[in-house]
C-alpha atoms as a PDB file:
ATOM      1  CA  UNK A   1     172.030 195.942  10.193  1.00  0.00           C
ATOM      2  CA  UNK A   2     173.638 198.923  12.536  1.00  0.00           C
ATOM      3  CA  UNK A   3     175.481 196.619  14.828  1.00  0.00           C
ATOM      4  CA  UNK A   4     176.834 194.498  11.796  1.00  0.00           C
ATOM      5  CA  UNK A   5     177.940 197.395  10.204  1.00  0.00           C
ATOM      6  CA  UNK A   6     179.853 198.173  13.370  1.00  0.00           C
ATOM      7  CA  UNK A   7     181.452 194.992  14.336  1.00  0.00           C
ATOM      8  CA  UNK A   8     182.466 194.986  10.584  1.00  0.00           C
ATOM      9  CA  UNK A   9     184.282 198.160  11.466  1.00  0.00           C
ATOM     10  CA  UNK A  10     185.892 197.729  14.234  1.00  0.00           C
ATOM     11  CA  UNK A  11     188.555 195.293  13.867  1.00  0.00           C
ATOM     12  CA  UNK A  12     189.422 197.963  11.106  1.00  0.00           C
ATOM     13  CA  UNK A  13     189.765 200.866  13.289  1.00  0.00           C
ATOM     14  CA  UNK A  14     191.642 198.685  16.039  1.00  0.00           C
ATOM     15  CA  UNK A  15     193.626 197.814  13.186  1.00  0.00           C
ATOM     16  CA  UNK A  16     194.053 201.202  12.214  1.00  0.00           C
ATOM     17  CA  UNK A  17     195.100 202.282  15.699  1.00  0.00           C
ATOM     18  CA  UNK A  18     197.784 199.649  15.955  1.00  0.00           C
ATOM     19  CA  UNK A  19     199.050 200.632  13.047  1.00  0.00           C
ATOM     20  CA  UNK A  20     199.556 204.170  14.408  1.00  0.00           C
ATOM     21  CA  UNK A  21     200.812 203.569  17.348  1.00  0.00           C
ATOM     22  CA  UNK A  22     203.303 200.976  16.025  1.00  0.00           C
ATOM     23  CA  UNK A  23     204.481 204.051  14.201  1.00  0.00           C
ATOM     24  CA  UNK A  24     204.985 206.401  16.522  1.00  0.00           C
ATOM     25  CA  UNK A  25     206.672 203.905  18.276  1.00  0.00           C
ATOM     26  CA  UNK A  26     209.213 203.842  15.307  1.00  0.00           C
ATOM     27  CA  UNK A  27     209.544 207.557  14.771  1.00  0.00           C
ATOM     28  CA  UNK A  28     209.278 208.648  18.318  1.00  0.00           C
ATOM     29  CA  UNK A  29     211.515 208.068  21.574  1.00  0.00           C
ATOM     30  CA  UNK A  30     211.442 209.033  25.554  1.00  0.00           C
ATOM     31  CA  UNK A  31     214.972 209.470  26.892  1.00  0.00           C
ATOM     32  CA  UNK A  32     215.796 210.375  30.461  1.00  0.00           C
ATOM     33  CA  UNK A  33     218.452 213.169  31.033  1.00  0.00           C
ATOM     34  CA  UNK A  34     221.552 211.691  32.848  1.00  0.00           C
ATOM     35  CA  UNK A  35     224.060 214.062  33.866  1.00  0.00           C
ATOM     36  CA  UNK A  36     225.004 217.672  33.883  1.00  0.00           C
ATOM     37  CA  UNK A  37     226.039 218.603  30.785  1.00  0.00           C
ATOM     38  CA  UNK A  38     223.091 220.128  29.552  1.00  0.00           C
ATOM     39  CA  UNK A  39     222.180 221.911  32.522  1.00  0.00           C
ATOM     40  CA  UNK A  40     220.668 224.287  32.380  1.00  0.00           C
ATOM     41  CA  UNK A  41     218.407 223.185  29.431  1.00  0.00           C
ATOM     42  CA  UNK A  42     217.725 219.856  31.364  1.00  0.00           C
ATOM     43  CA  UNK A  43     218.290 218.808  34.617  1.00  0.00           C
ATOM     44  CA  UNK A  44     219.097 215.168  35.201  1.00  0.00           C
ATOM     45  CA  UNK A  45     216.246 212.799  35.537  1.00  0.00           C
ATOM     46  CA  UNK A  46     214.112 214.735  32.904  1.00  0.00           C
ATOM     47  CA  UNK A  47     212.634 213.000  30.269  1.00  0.00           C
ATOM     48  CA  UNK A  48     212.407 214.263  26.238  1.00  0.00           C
ATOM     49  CA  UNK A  49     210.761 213.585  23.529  1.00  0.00           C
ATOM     50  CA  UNK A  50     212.887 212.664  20.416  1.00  0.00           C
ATOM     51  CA  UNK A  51     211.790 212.746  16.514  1.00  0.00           C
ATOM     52  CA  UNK A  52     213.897 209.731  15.667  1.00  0.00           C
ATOM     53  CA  UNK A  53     216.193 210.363  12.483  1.00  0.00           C
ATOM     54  CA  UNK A  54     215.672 213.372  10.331  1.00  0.00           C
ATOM     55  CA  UNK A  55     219.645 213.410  10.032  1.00  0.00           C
ATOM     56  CA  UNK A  56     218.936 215.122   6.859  1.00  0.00           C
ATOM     57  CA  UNK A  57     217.066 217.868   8.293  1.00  0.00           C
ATOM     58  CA  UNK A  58     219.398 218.695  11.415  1.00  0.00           C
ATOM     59  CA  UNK A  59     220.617 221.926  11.599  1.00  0.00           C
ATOM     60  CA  UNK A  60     223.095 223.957  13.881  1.00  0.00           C
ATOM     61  CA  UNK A  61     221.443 224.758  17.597  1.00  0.00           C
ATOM     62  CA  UNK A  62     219.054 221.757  17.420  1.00  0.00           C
ATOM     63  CA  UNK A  63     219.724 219.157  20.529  1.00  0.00           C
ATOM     64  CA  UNK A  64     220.522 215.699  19.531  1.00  0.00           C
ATOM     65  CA  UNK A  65     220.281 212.507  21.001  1.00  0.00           C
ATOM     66  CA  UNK A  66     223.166 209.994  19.567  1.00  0.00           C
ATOM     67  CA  UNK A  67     225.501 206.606  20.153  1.00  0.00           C
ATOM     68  CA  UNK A  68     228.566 207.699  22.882  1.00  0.00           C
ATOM     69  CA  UNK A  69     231.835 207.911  21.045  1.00  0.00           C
ATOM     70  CA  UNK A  70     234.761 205.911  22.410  1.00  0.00           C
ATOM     71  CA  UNK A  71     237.772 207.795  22.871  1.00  0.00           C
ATOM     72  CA  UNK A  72     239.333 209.674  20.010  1.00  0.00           C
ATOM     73  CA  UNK A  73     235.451 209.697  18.435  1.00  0.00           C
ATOM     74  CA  UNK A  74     234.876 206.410  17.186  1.00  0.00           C
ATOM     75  CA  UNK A  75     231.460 205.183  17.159  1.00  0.00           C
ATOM     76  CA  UNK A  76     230.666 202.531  19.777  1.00  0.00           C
ATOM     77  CA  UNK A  77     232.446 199.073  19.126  1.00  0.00           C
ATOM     78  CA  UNK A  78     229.575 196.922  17.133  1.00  0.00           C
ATOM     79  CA  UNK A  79     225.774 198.007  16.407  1.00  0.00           C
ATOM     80  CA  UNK A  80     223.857 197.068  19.918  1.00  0.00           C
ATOM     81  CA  UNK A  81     221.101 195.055  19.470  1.00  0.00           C
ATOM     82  CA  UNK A  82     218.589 197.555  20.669  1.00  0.00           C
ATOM     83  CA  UNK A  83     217.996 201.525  22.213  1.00  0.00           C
ATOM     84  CA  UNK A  84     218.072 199.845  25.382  1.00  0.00           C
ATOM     85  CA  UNK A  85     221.301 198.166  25.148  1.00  0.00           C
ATOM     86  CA  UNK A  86     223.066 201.188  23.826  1.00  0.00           C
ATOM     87  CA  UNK A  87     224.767 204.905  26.001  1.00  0.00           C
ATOM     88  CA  UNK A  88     223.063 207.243  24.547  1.00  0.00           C
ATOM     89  CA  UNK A  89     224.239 211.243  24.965  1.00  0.00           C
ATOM     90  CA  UNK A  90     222.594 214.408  24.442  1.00  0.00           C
ATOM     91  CA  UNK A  91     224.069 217.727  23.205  1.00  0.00           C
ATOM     92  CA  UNK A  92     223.588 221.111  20.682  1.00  0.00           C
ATOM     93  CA  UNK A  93     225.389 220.859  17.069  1.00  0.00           C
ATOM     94  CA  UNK A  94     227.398 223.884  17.458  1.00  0.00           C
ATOM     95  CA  UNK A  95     228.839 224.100  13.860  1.00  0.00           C
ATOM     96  CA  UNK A  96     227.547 221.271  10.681  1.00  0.00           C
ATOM     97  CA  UNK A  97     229.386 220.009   7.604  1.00  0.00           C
ATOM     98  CA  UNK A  98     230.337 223.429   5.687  1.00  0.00           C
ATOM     99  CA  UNK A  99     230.483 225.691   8.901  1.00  0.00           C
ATOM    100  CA  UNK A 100     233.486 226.917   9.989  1.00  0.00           C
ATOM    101  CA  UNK A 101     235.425 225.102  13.030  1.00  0.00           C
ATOM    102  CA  UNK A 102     234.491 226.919  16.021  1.00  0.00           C
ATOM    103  CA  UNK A 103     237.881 228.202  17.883  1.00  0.00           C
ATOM    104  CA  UNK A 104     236.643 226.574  21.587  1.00  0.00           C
ATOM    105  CA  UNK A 105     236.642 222.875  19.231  1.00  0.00           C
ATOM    106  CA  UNK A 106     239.595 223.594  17.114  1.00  0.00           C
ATOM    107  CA  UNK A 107     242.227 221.984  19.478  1.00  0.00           C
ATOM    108  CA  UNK A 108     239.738 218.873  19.881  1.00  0.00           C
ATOM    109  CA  UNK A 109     239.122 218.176  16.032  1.00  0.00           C
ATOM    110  CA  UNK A 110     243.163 219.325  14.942  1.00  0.00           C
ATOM    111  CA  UNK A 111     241.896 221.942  13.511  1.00  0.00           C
ATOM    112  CA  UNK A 112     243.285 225.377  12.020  1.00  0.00           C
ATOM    113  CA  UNK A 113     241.780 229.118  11.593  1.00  0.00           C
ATOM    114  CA  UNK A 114     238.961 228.824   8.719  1.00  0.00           C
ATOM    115  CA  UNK A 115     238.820 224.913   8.409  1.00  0.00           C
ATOM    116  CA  UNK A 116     235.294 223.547   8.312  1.00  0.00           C
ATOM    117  CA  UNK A 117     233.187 220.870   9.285  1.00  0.00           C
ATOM    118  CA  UNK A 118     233.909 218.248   7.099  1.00  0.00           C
ATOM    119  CA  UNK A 119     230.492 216.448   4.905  1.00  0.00           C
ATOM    120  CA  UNK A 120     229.273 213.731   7.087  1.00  0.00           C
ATOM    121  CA  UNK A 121     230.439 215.138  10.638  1.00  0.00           C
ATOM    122  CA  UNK A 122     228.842 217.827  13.295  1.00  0.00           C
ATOM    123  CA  UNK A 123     230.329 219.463  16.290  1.00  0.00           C
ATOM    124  CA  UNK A 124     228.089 219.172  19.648  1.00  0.00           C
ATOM    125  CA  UNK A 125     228.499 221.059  23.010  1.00  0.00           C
ATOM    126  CA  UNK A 126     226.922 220.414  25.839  1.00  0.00           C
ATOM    127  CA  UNK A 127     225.534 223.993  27.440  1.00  0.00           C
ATOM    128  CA  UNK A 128     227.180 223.301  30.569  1.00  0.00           C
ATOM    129  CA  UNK A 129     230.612 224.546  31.736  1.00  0.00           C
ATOM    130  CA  UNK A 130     231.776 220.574  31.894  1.00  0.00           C
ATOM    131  CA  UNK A 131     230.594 219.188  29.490  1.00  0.00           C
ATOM    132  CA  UNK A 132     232.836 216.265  27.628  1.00  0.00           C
ATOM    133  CA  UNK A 133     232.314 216.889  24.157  1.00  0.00           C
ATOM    134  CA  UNK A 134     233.850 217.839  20.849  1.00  0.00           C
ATOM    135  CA  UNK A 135     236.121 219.724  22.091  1.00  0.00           C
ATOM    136  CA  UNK A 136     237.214 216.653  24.108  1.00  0.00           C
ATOM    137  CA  UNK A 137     236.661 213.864  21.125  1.00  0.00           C
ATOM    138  CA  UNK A 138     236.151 215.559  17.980  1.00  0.00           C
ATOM    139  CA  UNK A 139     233.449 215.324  15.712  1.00  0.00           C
ATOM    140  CA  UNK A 140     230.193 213.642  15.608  1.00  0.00           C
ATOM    141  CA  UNK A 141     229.660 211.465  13.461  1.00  0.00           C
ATOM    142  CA  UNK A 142     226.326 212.340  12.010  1.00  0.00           C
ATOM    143  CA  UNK A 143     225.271 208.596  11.240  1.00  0.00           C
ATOM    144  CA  UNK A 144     225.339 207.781  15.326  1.00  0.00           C
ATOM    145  CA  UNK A 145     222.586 210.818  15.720  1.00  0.00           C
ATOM    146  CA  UNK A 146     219.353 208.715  16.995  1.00  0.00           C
ATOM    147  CA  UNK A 147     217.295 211.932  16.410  1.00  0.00           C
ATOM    148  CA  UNK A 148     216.186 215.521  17.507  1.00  0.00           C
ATOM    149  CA  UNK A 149     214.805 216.560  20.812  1.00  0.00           C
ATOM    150  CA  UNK A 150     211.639 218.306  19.804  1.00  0.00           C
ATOM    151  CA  UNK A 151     210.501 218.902  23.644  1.00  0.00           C
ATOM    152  CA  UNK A 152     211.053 218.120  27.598  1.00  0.00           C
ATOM    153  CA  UNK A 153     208.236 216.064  28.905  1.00  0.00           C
ATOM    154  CA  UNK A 154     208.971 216.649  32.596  1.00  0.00           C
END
């Protein structure tokens, strides 16, 4: 009776296990740090954690994970068909929709003294002293964020 009770079980619990890991699969990412413009947070060739989506929840000095922007911040030409086939870049929202322009991104978004970040767009910087971002293409939209880097795994 004891081992029928367990083989009755365990095709549940392997189920069960599946299920969870087919989840985290769908809520969490590994991205490796290319680049410098996030030193020194990360160094190149480190690899993060990211809570996928949560675009909702962001909020201003989180680091985000999200499509490149073609020139003049467009999102990439076409959905890709996967992470893999898609540039990924990572960077700090510096100011969200409400907040006031910051004055180092004002020349990059056409933006005047006291304008703010219009609903549906964030500003990102990288933390280091070349980074390419807003102030170089604008704003973010917030519907190319992947997700939230919640921690550096190496």
């Amino acid at each position: 009776m004891q081992h029928l009770v367990i083989s009755l079980l365990s095709p549940a619990v392997v189920a069960g296990v599946v299920a969870g890991v087919a989840a985290a699969r769908r809520r969490f990412v590994v991205v490796r740090v290319a680049g410098t413009s996030m030193v020194p947070t990360y160094q190149p060739g480190d690899r993060v954690l990211i809570r996928r989506g949560g675009r909702a929840v962001l909020r201003r000095g989180q680091v985000v994970v999200f499509r490149r922007l073609q020139p003049g911040g467009a999102g990439s030409s076409g959905r890709a068909s996967g992470l893999r086939d898609t540039e990924w870049l990572i960077k700090r929202v510096a100011a969200m929709p409400g907040d006031r322009v910051p004055d180092q991104v004002a020349p990059g978004v056409h933006a005047t003294p006291g304008d703010v970040v219009p609903a549906g767009r964030l500003v990102v910087l990288g933390d280091g002293p070349t980074s390419r971002d807003s102030r170089h293409w604008g704003y973010l939209p917030v519907s190319e964020v992947l997700g939230v880097v919640i921690r550096r795994l190496s």
